[in-house]
N, C-alpha and C. Protein backbone atom coordinates (compact mmCIF):
# COMPACT_ATOMS: atom_id res chain seq x y z
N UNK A 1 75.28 194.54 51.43
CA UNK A 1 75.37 195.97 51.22
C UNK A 1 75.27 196.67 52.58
N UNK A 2 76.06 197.69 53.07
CA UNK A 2 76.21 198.57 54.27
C UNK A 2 75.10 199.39 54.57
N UNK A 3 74.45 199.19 55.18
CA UNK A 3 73.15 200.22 56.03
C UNK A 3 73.76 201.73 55.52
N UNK A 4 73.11 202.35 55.00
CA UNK A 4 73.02 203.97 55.17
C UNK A 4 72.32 204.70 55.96
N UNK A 5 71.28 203.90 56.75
CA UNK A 5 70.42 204.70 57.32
C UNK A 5 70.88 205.67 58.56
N UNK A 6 70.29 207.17 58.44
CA UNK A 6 71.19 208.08 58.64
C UNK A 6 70.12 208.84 59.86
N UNK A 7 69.21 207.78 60.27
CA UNK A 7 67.62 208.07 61.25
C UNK A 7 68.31 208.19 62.77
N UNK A 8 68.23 209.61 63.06
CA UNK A 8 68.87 209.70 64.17
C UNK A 8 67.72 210.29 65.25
N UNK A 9 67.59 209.33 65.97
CA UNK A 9 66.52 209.65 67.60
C UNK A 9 66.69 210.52 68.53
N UNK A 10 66.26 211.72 68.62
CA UNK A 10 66.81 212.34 70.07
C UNK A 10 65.71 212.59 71.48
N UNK A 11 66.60 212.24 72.61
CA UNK A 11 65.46 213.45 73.35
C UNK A 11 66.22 213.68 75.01
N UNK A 12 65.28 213.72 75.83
CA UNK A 12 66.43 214.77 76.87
C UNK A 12 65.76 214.25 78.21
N UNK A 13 66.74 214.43 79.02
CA UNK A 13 66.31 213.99 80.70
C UNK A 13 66.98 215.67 81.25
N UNK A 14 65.93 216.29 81.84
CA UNK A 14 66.48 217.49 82.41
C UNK A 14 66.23 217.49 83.78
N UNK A 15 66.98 218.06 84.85
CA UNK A 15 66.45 218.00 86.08
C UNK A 15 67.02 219.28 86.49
N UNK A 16 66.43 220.03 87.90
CA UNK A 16 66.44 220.91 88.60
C UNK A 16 67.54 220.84 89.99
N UNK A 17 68.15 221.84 90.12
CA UNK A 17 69.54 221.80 91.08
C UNK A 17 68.80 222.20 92.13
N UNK A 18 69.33 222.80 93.59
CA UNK A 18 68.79 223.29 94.54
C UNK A 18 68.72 225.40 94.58
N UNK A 19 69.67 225.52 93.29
CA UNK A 19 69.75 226.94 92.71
C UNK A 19 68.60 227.03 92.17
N UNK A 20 67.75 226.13 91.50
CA UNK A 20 67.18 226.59 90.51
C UNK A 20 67.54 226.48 89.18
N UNK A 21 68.83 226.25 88.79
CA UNK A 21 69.39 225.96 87.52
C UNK A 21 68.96 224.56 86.87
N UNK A 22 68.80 224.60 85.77
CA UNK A 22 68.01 223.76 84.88
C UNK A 22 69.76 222.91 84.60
N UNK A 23 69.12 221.15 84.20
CA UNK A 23 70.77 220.55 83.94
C UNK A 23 69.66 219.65 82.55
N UNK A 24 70.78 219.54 81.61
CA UNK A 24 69.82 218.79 80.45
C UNK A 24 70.97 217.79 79.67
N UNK A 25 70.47 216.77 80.09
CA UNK A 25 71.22 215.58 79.12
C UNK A 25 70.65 215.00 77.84
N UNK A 26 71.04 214.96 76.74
CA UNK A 26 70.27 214.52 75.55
C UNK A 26 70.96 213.13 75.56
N UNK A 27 69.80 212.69 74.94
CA UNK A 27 69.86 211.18 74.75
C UNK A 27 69.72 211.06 73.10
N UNK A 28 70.73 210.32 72.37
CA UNK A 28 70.90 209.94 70.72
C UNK A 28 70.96 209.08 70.20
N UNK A 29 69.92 208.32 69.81
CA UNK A 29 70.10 206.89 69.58
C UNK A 29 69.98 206.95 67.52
N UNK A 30 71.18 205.81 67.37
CA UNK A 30 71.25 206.10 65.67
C UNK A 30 71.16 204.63 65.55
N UNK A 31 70.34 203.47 65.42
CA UNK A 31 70.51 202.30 65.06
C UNK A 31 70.70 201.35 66.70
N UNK A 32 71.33 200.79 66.86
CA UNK A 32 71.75 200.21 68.45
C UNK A 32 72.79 201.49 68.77
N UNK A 33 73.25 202.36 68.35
CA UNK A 33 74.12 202.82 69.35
C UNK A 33 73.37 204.33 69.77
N UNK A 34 73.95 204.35 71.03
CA UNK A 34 73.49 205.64 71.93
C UNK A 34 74.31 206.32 73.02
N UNK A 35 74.21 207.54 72.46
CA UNK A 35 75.00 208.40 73.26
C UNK A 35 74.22 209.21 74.12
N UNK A 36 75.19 209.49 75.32
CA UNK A 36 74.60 210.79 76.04
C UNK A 36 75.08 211.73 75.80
N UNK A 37 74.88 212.99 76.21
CA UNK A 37 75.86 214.33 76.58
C UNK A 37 75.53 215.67 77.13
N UNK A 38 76.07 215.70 78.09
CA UNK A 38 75.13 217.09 79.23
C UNK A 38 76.15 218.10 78.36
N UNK A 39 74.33 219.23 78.00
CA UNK A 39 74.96 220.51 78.22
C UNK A 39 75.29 221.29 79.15
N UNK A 40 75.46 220.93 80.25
CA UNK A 40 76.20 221.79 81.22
C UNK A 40 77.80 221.84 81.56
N UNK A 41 78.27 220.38 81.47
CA UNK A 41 79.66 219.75 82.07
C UNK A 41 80.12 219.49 80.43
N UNK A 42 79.63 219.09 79.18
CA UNK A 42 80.35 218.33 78.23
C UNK A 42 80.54 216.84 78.35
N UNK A 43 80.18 216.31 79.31
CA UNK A 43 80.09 214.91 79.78
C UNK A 43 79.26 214.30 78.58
N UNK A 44 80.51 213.12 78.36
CA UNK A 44 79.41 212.16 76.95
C UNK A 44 80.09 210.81 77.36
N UNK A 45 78.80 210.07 77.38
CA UNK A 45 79.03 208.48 77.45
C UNK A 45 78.15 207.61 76.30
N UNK A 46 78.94 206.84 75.59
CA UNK A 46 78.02 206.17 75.15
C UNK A 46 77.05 204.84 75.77
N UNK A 47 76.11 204.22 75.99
CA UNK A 47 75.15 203.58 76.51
C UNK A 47 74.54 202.85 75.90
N UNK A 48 74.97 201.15 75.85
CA UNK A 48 74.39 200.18 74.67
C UNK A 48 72.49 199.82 75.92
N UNK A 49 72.57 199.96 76.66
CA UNK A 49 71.54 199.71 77.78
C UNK A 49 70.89 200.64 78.85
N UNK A 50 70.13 200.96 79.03
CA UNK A 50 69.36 201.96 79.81
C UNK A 50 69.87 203.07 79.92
N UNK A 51 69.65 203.38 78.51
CA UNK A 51 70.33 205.25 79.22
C UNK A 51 70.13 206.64 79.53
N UNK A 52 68.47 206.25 79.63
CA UNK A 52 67.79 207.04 80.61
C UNK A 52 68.31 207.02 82.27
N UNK A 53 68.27 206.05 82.47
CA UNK A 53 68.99 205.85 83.98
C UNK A 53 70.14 206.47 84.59
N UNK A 54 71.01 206.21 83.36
CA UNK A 54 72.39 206.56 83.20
C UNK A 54 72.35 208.52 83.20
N UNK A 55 71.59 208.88 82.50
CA UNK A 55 71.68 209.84 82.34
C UNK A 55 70.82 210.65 83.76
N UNK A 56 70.23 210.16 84.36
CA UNK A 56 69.74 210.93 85.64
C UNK A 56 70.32 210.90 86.70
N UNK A 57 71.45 209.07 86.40
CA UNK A 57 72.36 209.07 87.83
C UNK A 57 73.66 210.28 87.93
N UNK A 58 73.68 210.64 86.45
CA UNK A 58 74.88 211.75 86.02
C UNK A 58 74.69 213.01 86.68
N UNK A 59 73.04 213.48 86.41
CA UNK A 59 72.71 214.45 86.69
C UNK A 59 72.24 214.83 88.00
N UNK A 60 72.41 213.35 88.67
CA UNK A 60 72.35 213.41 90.28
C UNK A 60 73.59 214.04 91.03
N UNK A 61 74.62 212.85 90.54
CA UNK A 61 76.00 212.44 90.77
C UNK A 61 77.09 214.55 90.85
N UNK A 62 76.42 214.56 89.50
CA UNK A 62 77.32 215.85 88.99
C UNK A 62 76.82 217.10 89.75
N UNK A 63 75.85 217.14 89.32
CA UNK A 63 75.29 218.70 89.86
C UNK A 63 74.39 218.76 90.71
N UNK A 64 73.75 217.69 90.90
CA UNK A 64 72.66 217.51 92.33
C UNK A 64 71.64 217.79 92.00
N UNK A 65 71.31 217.66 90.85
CA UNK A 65 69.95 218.16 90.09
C UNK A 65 69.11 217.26 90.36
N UNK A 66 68.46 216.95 91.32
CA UNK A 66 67.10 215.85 91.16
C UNK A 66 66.05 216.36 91.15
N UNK A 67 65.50 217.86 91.05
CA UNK A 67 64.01 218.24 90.76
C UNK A 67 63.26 218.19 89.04
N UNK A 68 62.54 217.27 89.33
CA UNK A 68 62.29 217.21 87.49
C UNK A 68 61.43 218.05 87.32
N UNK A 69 61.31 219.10 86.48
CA UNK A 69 60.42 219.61 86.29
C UNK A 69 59.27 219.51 85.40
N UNK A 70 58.91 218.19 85.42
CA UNK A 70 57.72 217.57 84.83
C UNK A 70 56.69 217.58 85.85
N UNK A 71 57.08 217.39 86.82
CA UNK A 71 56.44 216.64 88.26
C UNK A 71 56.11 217.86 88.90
N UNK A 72 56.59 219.39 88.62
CA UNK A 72 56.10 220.70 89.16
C UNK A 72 55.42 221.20 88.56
């Protein structure tokens, strides 16, 4: 019988630009599969393996956001 389970995980890697502008990638995990997707650019990858990582090298890569604002 086919899984229904419909338990969907979320949560977010946000980081800080040199503007000051806030960049936020959510992270969605539904079973093994997981997606990213920045609300800033629309950028979505899916990620069977570390995609926390993935999602901060994006937010490096893209907008230059490396201030986390956890750490302030």
């Amino acid at each position: 019988m086919p899984r229904t389970d419909t338990h969907t995980d979320t949560s977010k890697v946000s980081r800080w630009d040199q503007h000051g502008r806030v960049h936020t990638v959510h992270l969605r995990r539904s079973g093994m599969r997981r997606t990213l997707g920045c609300d800033t650019c629309g950028w979505r990858r899916s990620a069977r393996f570390a995609p926390r990582p993935k999602a901060e090298e994006h937010l490096v890569r893209a907008h230059q956001a490396t201030v986390d604002p956890a750490t302030v």
